[in-house]
Protein backbone atom coordinates (compact mmCIF):
# COMPACT_ATOMS: atom_id res chain seq x y z
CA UNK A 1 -10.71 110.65 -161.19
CA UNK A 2 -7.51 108.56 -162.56
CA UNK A 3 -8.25 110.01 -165.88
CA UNK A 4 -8.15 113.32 -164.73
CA UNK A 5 -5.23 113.48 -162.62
CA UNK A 6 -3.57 111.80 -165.21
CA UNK A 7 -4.98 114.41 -167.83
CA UNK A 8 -3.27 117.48 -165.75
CA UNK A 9 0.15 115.50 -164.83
CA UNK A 10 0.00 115.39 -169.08
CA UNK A 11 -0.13 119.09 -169.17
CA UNK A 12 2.63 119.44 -166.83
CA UNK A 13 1.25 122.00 -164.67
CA UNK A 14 -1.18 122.41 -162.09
CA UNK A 15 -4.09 125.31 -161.62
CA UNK A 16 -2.44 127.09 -158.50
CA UNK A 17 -1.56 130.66 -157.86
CA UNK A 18 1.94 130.41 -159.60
CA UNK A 19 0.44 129.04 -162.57
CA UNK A 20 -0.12 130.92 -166.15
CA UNK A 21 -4.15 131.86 -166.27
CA UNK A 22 -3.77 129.96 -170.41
CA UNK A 23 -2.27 126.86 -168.29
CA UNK A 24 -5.34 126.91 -165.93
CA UNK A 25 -7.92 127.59 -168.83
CA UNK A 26 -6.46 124.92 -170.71
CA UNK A 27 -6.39 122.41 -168.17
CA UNK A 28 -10.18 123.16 -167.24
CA UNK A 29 -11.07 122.71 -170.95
CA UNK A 30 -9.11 119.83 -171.12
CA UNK A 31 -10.43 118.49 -167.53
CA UNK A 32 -14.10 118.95 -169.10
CA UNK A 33 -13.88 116.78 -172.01
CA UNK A 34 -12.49 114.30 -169.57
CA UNK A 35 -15.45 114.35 -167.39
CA UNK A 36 -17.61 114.44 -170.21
CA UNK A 37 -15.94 111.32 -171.94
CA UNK A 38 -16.15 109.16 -168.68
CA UNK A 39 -19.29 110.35 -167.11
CA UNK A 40 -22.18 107.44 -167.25
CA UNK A 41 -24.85 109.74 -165.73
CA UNK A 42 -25.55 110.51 -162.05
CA UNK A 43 -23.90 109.60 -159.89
CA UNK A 44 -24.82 108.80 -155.73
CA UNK A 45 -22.35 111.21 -154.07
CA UNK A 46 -22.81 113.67 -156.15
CA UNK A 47 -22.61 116.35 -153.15
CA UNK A 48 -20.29 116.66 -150.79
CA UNK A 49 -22.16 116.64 -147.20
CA UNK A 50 -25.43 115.02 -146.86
CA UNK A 51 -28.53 115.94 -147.94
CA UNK A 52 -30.06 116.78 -145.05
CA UNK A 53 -27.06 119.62 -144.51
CA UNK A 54 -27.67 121.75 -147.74
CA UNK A 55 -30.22 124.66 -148.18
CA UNK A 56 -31.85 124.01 -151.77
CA UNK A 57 -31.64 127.41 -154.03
CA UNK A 58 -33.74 128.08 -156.87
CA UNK A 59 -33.23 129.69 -159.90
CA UNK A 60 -35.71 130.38 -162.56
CA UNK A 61 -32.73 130.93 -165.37
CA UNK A 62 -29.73 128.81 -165.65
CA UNK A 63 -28.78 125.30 -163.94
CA UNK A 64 -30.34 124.27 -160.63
CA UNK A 65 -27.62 124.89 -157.73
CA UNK A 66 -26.89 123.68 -154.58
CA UNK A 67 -24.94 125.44 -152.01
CA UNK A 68 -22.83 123.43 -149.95
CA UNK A 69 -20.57 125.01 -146.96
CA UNK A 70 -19.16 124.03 -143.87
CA UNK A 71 -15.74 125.30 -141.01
CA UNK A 72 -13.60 122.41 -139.99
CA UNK A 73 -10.49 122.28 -137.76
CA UNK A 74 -7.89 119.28 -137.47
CA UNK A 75 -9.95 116.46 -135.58
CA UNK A 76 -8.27 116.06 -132.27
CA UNK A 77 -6.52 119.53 -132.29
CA UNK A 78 -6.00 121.44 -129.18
CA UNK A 79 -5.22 125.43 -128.97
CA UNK A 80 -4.37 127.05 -132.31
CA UNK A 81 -5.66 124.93 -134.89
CA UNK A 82 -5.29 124.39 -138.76
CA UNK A 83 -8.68 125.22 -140.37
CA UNK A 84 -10.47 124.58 -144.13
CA UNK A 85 -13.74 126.26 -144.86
CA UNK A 86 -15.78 125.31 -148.05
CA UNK A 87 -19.03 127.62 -149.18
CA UNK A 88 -19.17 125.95 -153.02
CA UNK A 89 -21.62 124.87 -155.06
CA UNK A 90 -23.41 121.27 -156.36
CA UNK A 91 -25.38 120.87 -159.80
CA UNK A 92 -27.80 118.01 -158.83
CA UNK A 93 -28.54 117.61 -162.59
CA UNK A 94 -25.27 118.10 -163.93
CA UNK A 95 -22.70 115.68 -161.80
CA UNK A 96 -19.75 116.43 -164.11
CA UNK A 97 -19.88 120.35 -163.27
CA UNK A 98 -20.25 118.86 -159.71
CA UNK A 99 -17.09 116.78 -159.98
CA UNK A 100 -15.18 119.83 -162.08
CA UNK A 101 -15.65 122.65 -159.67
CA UNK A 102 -14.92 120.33 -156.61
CA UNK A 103 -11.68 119.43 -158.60
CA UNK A 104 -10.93 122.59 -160.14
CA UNK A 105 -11.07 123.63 -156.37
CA UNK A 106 -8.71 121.48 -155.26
CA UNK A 107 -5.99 122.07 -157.56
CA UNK A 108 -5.84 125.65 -157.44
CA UNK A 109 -3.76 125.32 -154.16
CA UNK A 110 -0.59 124.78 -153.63
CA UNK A 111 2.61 127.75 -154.13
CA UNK A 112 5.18 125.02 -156.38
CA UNK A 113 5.03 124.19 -159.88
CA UNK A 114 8.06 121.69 -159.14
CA UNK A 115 5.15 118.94 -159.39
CA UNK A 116 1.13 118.05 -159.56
CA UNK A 117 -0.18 117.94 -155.97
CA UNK A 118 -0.99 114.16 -154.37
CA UNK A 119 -4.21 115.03 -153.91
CA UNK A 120 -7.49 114.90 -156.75
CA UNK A 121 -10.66 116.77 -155.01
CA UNK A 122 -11.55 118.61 -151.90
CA UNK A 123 -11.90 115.63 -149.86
CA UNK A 124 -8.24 114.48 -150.54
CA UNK A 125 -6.87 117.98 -149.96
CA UNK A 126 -8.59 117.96 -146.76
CA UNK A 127 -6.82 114.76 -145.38
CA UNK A 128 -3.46 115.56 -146.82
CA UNK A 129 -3.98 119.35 -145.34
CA UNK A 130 -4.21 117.74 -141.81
CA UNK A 131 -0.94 115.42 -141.91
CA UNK A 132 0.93 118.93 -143.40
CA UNK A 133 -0.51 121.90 -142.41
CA UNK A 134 1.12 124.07 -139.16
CA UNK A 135 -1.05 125.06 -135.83
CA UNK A 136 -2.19 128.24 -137.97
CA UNK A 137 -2.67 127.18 -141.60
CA UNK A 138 -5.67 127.95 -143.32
CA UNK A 139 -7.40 127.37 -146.95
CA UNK A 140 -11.06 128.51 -147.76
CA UNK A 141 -12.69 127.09 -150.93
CA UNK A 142 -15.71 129.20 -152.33
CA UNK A 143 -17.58 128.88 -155.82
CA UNK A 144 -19.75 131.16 -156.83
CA UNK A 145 -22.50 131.25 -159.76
CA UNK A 146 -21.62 135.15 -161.32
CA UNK A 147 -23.68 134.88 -164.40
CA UNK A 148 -26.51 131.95 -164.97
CA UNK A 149 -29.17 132.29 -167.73
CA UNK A 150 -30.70 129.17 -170.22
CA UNK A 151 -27.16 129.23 -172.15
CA UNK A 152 -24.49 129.89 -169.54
CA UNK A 153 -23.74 129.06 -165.83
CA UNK A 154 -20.40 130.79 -165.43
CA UNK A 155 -18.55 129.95 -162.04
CA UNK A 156 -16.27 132.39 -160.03
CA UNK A 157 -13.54 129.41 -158.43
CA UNK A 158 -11.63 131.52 -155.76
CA UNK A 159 -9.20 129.67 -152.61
CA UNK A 160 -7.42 131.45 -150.43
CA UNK A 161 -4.56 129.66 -148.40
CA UNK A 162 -2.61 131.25 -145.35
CA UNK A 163 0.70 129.72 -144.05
CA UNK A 164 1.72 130.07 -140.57
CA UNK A 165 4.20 132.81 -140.48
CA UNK A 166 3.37 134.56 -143.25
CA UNK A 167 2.27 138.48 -143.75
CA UNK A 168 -0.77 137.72 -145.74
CA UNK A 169 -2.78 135.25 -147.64
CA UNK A 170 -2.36 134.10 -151.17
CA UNK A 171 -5.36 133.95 -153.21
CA UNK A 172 -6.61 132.30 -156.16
CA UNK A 173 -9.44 133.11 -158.78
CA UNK A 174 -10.88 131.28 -162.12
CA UNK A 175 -13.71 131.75 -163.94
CA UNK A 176 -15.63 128.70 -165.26
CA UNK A 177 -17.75 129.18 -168.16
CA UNK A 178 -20.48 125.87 -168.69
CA UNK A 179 -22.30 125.98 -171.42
CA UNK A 180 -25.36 124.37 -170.71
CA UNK A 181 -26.34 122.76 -174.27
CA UNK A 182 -23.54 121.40 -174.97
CA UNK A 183 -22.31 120.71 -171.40
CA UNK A 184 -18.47 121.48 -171.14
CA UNK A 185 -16.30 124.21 -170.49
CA UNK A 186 -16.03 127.80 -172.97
CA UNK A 187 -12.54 128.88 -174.08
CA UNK A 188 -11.69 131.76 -176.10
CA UNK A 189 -11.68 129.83 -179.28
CA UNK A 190 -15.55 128.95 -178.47
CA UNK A 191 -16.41 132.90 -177.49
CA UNK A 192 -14.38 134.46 -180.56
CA UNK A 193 -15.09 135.11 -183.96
CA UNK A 194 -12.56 133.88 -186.23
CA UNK A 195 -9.12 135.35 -186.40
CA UNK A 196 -10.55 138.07 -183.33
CA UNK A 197 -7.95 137.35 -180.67
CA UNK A 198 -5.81 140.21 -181.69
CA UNK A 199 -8.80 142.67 -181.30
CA UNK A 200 -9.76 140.95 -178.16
CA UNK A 201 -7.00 142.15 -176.83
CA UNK A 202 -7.15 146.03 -177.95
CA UNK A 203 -10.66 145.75 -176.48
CA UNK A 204 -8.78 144.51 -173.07
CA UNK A 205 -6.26 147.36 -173.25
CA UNK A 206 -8.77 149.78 -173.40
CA UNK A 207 -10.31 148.39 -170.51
CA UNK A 208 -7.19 148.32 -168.83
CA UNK A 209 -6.63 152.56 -169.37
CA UNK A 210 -10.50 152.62 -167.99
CA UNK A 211 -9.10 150.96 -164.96
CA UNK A 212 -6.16 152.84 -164.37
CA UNK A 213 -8.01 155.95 -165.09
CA UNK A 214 -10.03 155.22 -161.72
CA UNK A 215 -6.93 153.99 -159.69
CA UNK A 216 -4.86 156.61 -157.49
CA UNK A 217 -1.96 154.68 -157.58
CA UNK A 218 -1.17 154.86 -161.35
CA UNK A 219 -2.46 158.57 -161.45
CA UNK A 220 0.04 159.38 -158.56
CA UNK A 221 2.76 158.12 -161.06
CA UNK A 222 1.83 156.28 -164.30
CA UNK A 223 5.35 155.86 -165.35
CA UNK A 224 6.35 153.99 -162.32
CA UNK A 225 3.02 151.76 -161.74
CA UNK A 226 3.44 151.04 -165.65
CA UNK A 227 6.59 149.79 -165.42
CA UNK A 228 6.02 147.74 -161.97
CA UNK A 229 2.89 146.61 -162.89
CA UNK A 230 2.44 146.43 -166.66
CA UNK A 231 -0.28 145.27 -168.98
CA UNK A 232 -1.65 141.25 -168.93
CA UNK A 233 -3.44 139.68 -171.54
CA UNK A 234 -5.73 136.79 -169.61
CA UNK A 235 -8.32 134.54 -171.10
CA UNK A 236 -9.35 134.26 -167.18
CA UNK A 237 -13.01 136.01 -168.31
CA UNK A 238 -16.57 135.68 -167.74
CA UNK A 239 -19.65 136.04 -170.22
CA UNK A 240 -22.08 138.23 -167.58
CA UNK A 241 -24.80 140.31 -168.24
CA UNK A 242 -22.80 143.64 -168.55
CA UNK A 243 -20.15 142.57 -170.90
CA UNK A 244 -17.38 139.97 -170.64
CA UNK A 245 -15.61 140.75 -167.23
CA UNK A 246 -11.55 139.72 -167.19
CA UNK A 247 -10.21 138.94 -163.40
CA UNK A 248 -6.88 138.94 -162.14
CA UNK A 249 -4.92 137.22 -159.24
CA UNK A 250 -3.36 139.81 -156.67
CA UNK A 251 0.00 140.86 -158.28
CA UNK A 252 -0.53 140.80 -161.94
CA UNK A 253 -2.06 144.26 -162.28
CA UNK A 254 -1.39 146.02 -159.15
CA UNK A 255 0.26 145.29 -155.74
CA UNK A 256 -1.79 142.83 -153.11
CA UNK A 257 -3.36 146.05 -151.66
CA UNK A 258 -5.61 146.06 -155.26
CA UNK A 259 -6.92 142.52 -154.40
CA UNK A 260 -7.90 141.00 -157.48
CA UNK A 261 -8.90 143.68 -160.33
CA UNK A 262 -11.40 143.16 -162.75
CA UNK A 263 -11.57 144.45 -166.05
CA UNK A 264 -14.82 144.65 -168.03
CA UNK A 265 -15.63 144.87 -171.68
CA UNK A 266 -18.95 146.22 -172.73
CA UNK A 267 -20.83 143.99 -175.18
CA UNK A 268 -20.71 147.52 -177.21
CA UNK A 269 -17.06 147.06 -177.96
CA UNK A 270 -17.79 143.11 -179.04
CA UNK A 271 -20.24 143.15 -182.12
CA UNK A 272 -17.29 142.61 -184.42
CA UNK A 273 -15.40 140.40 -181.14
CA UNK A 274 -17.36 138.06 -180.15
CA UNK A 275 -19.28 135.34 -181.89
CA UNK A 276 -22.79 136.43 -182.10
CA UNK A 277 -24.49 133.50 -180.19
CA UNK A 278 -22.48 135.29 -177.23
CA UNK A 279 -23.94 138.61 -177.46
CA UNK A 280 -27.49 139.92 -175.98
CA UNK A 281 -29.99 140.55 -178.00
């Protein structure tokens, strides 16, 4: 874990809700090789309550998953009390993915870019959150499996975080794209053809006029909900079943009302986008 941390101080950012979605992506990628480099196979604690506390899932497609959840509140608190929830995910056979989400978890809190938080994993966060957090402060962790099949296990990361005081929550999302073969983490370079980024993102904008075709808001007034909340390229996507879905954090596309939009591409407007291994059929 001293080779990661020291792998995302490098990058000078940290995957929280402030952060750029190519900062998170590129930390993840660059998180996975990491893992992958110092990983000497399983590992003991590769969960993160004991056995005898997770429900076993089965899946006939895709990597064999664990879910793991549990509702704590600040040992030894009386009255209102600070609170973490965790309903994530373990890959028995794959302890890096283990150790990635729990991380990539972990990091995605936090509301300051000034500097990398002082904790590594959802375990750390836990014990820092209790020595920081105010009577009603509260962070749920949740990882999802959105897409699994023999090639892909693609991971929907989400926290939420609410501060004491404060009118609403502040939520998080990343995908996580594993790529079972070759175990580590897809970026748009791996997805693409060749010199398709730029068509990527006509594809996106497209998807993006589908989007706002269907939202009230931007009918009421598309001049004014263009200009306050204008286009976003993201590489935040995921390789599903449908087509390749593109999420948002509350605030980039619409107010915090919208939640977090997704946009989706058919795989019938990425034969000449993506790189064929990518597309059904």
């Amino acid at each position: 874990m001293k080779e990661i941390l020291a792998t995302r101080r490098a990058a000078g950012q940290s995957l929280h809700p402030a952060a750029s979605r190519a900062s998170r992506i590129s930390i993840l990628l660059a998180l996975s090789a990491v893992l992958a480099a110092c990983a000497g196979g399983p590992r003991d604690n590769i969960t993160l309550i004991p056995a005898d506390q997770i429900e076993q899932e089965s899946s006939k497609d895709g990597l064999f998953t664990q879910p793991i959840k549990y509702k704590r509140s600040k040992p030894d608190c009386k009255g209102e009390c600070p609170q973490i929830e965790v309903d994530s995910l373990v890959f028995p056979g794959v302890p890096i993915l283990t150790e990635l989400v729990d991380h990539a978890l972990a990091v995605m809190t936090g509301v300051s870019t000034d500097h990398p938080q002082p904790y590594d994993t959802i375990a750390e966060y836990e014990e820092y959150f209790w020595k920081t957090a105010a009577p009603r402060d509260s962070t749920v962790f949740s990882a999802k499996a959105r897409y699994r099949s023999r090639l892909l296990t693609v991971i929907e990361l989400n926290t939420w975080q609410y501060y004491t005081g404060a009118a609403h929550g502040i939520s998080a999302t990343q995908f996580l794209n594993w790529d079972n073969a070759n175990g580590k983490v897809l970026g748009m370079a791996d997805i693409l053809r060749p010199g398709a980024y730029d068509k990527y993102e006509q594809a996106l904008r497209a998807a993006h006029k589908r989007w706002l075709a269907g939202n009230p808001d931007a009918q009421n007034d598309p001049v004014a909900y263009d200009r306050l909340w204008p286009f976003q390229v993201s590489e935040n996507f995921a390789l599903t079943d449908t087509g390749l879905v593109v999420k948002y954090d509350s605030y980039q596309l619409a107010p915090y009302s919208h939640g977090q939009p997704e946009l989706t591409i058919p795989y019938s407007e990425l034969q000449d986008i993506l790189n064929p291994r990518f597309l059904p059929g």
